[in-house]
Protein backbone atom coordinates (compact mmCIF):
# COMPACT_ATOMS: atom_id res chain seq x y z
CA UNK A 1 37.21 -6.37 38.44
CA UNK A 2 40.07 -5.93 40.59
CA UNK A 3 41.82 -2.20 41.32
CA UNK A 4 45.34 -1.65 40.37
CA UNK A 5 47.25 -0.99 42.78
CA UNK A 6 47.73 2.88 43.73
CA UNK A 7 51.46 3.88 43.10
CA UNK A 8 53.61 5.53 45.21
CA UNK A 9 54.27 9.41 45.09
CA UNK A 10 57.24 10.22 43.75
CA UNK A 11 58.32 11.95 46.72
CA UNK A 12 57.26 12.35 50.23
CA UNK A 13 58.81 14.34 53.09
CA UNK A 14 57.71 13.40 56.75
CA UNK A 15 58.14 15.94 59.63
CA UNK A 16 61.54 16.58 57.80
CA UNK A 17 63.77 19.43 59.67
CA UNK A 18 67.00 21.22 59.52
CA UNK A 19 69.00 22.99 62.42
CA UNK A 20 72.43 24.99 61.68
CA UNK A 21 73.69 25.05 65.82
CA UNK A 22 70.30 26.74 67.30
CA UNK A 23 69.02 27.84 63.72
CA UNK A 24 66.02 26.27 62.28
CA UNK A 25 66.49 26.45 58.63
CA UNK A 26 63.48 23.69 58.23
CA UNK A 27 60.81 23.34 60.44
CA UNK A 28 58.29 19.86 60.41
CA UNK A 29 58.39 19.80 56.34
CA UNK A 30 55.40 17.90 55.18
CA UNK A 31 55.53 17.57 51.18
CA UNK A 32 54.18 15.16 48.82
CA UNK A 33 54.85 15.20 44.84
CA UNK A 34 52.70 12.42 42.94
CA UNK A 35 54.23 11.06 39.97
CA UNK A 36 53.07 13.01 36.67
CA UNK A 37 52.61 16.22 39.03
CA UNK A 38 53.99 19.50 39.01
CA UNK A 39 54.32 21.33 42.35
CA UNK A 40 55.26 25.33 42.19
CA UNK A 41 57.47 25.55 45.32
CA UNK A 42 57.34 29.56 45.84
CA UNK A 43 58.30 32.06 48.59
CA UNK A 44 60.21 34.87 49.35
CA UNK A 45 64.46 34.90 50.09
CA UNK A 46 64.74 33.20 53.04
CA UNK A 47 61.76 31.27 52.81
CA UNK A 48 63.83 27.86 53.00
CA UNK A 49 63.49 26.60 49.56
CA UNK A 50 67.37 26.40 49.13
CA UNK A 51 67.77 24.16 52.39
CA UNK A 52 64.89 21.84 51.38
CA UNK A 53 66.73 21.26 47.88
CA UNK A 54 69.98 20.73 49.30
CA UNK A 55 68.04 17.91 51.89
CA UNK A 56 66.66 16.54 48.51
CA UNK A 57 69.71 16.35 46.54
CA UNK A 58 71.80 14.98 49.29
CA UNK A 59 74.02 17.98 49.98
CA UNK A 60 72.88 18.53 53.38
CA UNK A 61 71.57 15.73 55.75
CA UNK A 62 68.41 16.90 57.58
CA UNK A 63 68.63 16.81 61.22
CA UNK A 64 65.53 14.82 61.64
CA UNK A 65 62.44 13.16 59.38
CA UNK A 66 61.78 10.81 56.87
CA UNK A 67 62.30 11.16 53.11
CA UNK A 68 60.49 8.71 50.69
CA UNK A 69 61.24 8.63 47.11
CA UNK A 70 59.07 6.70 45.16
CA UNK A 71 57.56 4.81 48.40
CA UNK A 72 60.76 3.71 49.42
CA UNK A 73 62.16 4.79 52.24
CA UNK A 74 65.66 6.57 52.10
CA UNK A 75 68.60 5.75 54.79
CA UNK A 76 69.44 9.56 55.39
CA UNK A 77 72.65 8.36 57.36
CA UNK A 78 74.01 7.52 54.13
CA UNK A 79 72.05 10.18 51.76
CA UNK A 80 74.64 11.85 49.77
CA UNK A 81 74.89 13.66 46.07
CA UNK A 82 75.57 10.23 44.46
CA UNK A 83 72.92 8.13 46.25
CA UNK A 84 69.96 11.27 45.14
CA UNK A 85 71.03 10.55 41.94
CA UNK A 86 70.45 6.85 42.29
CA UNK A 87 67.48 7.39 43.71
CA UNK A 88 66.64 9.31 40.82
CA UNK A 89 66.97 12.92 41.92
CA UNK A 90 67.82 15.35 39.15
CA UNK A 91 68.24 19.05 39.38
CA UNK A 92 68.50 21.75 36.77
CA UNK A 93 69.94 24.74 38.14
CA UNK A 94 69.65 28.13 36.23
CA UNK A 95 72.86 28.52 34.91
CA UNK A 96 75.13 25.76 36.40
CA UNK A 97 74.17 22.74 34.48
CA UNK A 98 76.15 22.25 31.62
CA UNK A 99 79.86 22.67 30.38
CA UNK A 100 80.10 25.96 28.61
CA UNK A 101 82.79 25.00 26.46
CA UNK A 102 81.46 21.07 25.94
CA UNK A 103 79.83 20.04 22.97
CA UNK A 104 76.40 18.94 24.01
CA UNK A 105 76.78 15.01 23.24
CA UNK A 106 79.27 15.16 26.10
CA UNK A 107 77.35 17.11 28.37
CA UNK A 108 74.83 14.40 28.17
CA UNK A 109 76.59 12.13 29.85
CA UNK A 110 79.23 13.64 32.15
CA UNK A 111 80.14 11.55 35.07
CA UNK A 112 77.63 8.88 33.12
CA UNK A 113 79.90 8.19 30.07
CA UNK A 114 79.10 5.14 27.83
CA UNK A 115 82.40 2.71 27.66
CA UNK A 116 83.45 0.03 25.56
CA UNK A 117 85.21 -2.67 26.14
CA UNK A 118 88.64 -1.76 27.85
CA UNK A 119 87.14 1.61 28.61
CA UNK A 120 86.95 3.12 25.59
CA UNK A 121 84.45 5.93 25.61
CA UNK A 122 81.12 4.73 22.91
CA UNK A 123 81.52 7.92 21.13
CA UNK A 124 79.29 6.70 18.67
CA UNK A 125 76.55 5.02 20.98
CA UNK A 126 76.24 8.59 23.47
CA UNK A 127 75.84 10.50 20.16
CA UNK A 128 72.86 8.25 19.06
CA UNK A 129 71.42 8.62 22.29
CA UNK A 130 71.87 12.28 22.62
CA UNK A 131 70.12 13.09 19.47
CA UNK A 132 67.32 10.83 20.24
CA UNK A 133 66.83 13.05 23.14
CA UNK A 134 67.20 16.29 21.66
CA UNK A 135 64.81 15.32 18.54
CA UNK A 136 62.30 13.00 20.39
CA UNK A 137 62.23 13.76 24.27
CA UNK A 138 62.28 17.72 23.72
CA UNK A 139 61.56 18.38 20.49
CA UNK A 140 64.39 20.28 19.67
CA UNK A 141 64.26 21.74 16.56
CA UNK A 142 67.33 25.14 17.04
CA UNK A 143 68.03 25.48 13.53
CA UNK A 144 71.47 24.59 12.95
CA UNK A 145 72.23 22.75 16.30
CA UNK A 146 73.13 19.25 16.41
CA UNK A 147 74.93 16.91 19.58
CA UNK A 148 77.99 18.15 18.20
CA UNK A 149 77.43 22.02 18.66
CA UNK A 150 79.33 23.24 21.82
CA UNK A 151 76.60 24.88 24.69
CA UNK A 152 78.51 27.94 24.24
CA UNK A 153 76.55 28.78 21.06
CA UNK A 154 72.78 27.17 22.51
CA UNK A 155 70.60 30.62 23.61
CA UNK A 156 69.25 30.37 27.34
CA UNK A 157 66.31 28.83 26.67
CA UNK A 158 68.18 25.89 24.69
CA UNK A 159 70.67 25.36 27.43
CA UNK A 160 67.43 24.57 29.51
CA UNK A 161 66.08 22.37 27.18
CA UNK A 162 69.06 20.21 26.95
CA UNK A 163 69.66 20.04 31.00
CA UNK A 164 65.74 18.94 31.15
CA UNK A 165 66.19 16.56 28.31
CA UNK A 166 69.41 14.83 30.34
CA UNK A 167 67.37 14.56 33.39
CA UNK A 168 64.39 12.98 31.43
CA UNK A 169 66.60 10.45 29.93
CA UNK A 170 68.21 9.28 33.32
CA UNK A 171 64.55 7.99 34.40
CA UNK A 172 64.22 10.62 37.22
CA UNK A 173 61.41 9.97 39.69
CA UNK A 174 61.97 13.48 40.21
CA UNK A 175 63.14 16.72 38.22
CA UNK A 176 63.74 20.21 40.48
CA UNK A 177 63.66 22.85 38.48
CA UNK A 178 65.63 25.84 40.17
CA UNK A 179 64.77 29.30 38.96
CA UNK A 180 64.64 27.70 35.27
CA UNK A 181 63.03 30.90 33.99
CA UNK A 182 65.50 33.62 35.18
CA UNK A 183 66.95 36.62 33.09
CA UNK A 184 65.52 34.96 29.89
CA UNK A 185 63.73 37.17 26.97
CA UNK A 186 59.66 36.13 26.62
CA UNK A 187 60.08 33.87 23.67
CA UNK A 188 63.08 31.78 25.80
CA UNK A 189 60.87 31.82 28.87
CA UNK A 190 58.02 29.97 26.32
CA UNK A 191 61.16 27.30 25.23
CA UNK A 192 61.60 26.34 28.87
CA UNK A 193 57.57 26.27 29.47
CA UNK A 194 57.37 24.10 26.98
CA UNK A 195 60.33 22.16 27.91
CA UNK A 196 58.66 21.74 31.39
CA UNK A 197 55.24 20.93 29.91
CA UNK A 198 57.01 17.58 28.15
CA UNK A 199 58.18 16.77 31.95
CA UNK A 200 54.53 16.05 32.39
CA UNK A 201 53.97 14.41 29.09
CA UNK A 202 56.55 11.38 29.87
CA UNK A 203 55.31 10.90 33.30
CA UNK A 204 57.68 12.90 35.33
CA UNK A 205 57.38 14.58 38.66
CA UNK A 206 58.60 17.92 39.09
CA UNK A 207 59.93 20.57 41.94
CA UNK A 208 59.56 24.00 40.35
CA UNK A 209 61.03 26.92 42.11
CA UNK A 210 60.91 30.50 40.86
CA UNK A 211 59.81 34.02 41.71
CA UNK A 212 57.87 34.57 38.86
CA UNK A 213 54.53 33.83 39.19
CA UNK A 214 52.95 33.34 35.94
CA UNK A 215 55.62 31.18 34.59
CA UNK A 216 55.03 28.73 37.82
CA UNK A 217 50.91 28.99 36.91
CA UNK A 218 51.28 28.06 33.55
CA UNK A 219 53.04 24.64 34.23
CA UNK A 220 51.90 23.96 37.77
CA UNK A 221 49.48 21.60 38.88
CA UNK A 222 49.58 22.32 42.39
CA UNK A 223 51.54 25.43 44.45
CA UNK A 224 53.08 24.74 48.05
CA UNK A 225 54.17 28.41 49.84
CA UNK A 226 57.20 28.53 51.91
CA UNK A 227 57.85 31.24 54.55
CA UNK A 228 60.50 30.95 57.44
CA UNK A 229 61.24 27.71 56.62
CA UNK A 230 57.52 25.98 57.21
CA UNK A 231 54.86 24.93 54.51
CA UNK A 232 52.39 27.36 55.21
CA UNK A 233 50.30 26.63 52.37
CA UNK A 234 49.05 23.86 49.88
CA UNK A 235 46.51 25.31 46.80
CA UNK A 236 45.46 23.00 44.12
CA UNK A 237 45.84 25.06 40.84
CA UNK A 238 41.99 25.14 40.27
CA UNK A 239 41.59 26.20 43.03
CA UNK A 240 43.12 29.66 43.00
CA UNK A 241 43.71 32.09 39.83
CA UNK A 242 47.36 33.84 39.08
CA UNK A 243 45.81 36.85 40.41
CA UNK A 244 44.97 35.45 43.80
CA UNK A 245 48.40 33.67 44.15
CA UNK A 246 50.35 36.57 43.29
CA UNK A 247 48.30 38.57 46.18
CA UNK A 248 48.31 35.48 48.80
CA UNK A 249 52.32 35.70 48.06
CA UNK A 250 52.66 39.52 48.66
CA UNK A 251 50.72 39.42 52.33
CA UNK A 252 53.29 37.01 53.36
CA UNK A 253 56.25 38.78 52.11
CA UNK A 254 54.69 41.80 53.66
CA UNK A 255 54.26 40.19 57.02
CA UNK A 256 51.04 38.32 56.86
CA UNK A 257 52.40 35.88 59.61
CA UNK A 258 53.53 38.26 62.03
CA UNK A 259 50.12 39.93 61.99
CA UNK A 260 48.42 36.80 62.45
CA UNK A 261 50.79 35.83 65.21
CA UNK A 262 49.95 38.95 67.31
């Protein structure tokens, strides 16, 4: 009986680097994220995690590598905001990802909008779609919210869920999850854990950056350290408990590479 063929990761970065003048942000990036995987990308300020997103999601070019997104190789002359997201790049920032004062149907599908013929805007259609989302993709159940409630009234943890559920619906290869978790109460920070849990469920890959360690443990598959802007270390989750990671994290903060440098 024949094999089927092994598919691509859903992301792959080769010797990828970054240089501001003499600065070097990035230094010989190596990362892989296989489709259906979640990778905790964690570190302390200044580790590089901002550069490497900003490489991903076509905000900065790198200054040398490779970038593969779902085995195909990207042209990084051209790699902009609008080709990541053709390549099916999506990022849900902490706070930045939806129109406060929109109602969430629209926020679906800003800069994505639905037209009829002459241009009208398929008001009807985008609603469908958005609700399909909300009810189906991420199970969202907010009493009282429906694809016309404005994001102004959605807690945290909701606002999360709906940013997730747009980036699920655009067919991402890949989802980066930036600080998702931040100055939310423990029953939002559950929402967006479960939120990130159906990112696995439908076959997504993930990028999931945050400081706090035992919301990155629960949903991670797979934890890749960052410190001065190198990949110092790759643990498979079964590999290591919360306990250890939390302790492997504080040497480095506390100079762990310096003393091994000496």
């Amino acid at each position: 009986m024949a094999k089927s063929p092994v598919k691509a990761s859903a992301l792959r970065m080769v010797n990828v680097e970054k240089y501001f003048g003499s600065v070097c942000a990035l230094k010989k990036i190596n990362l892989e994220v296989g489709h259906n995987e979640i990778v905790g990308l964690i570190g302390d300020n200044g580790a590089g995690k901002s550069t490497m997103v900003k490489i991903l999601t076509g905000v900065f070019p790198p200054t040398s590598g490779e970038l593969y997104i779902a085995g195909r190789k990207v042209d990084l002359r051209s790699y902009n905001v609008k080709q990541a997201h053709a390549h099916g790049i999506e990022t849900v920032y902490q706070d930045k990802s939806l129109g406060e004062k929109q109602v969430l149907w629209r926020n679906f599908f800003i800069g994505r909008e639905m037209t009829l013929p002459f241009g009208f805007l398929d008001v009807k259609k985008e609603k469908e779609i958005a609700n399909e989302i909300m009810v189906n993709t991420i199970g969202f159940r907010g009493k009282g919210i429906t694809v016309d409630s404005r994001v102004s009234k959605l807690s945290g943890g909701e606002r999360q869920g709906v940013a997730i559920g747009r980036a699920m619906h655009f067919d991402a290869e890949l989802i980066i999850l930036d600080e998702p978790t931040v100055a939310l109460s423990l029953k939002e920070v559950a929402k967006v854990l479960n939120f990130v849990h159906k990112i696995k469920e439908a076959g997504k890959a993930c990028i999931f950056i945050t400081h706090a360690m035992a919301d990155v443990y629960e949903v991670s598959d797979r934890f890749v350290l960052m410190d001065r802007g190198e990949v110092v270390a790759d643990i498979a989750k079964k590999d290591i408990s919360l306990k250890a990671l939390d302790e492997f994290l504080l040497e480095y903060s506390h100079g762990m590479k310096d003393k091994a440098e000496r």
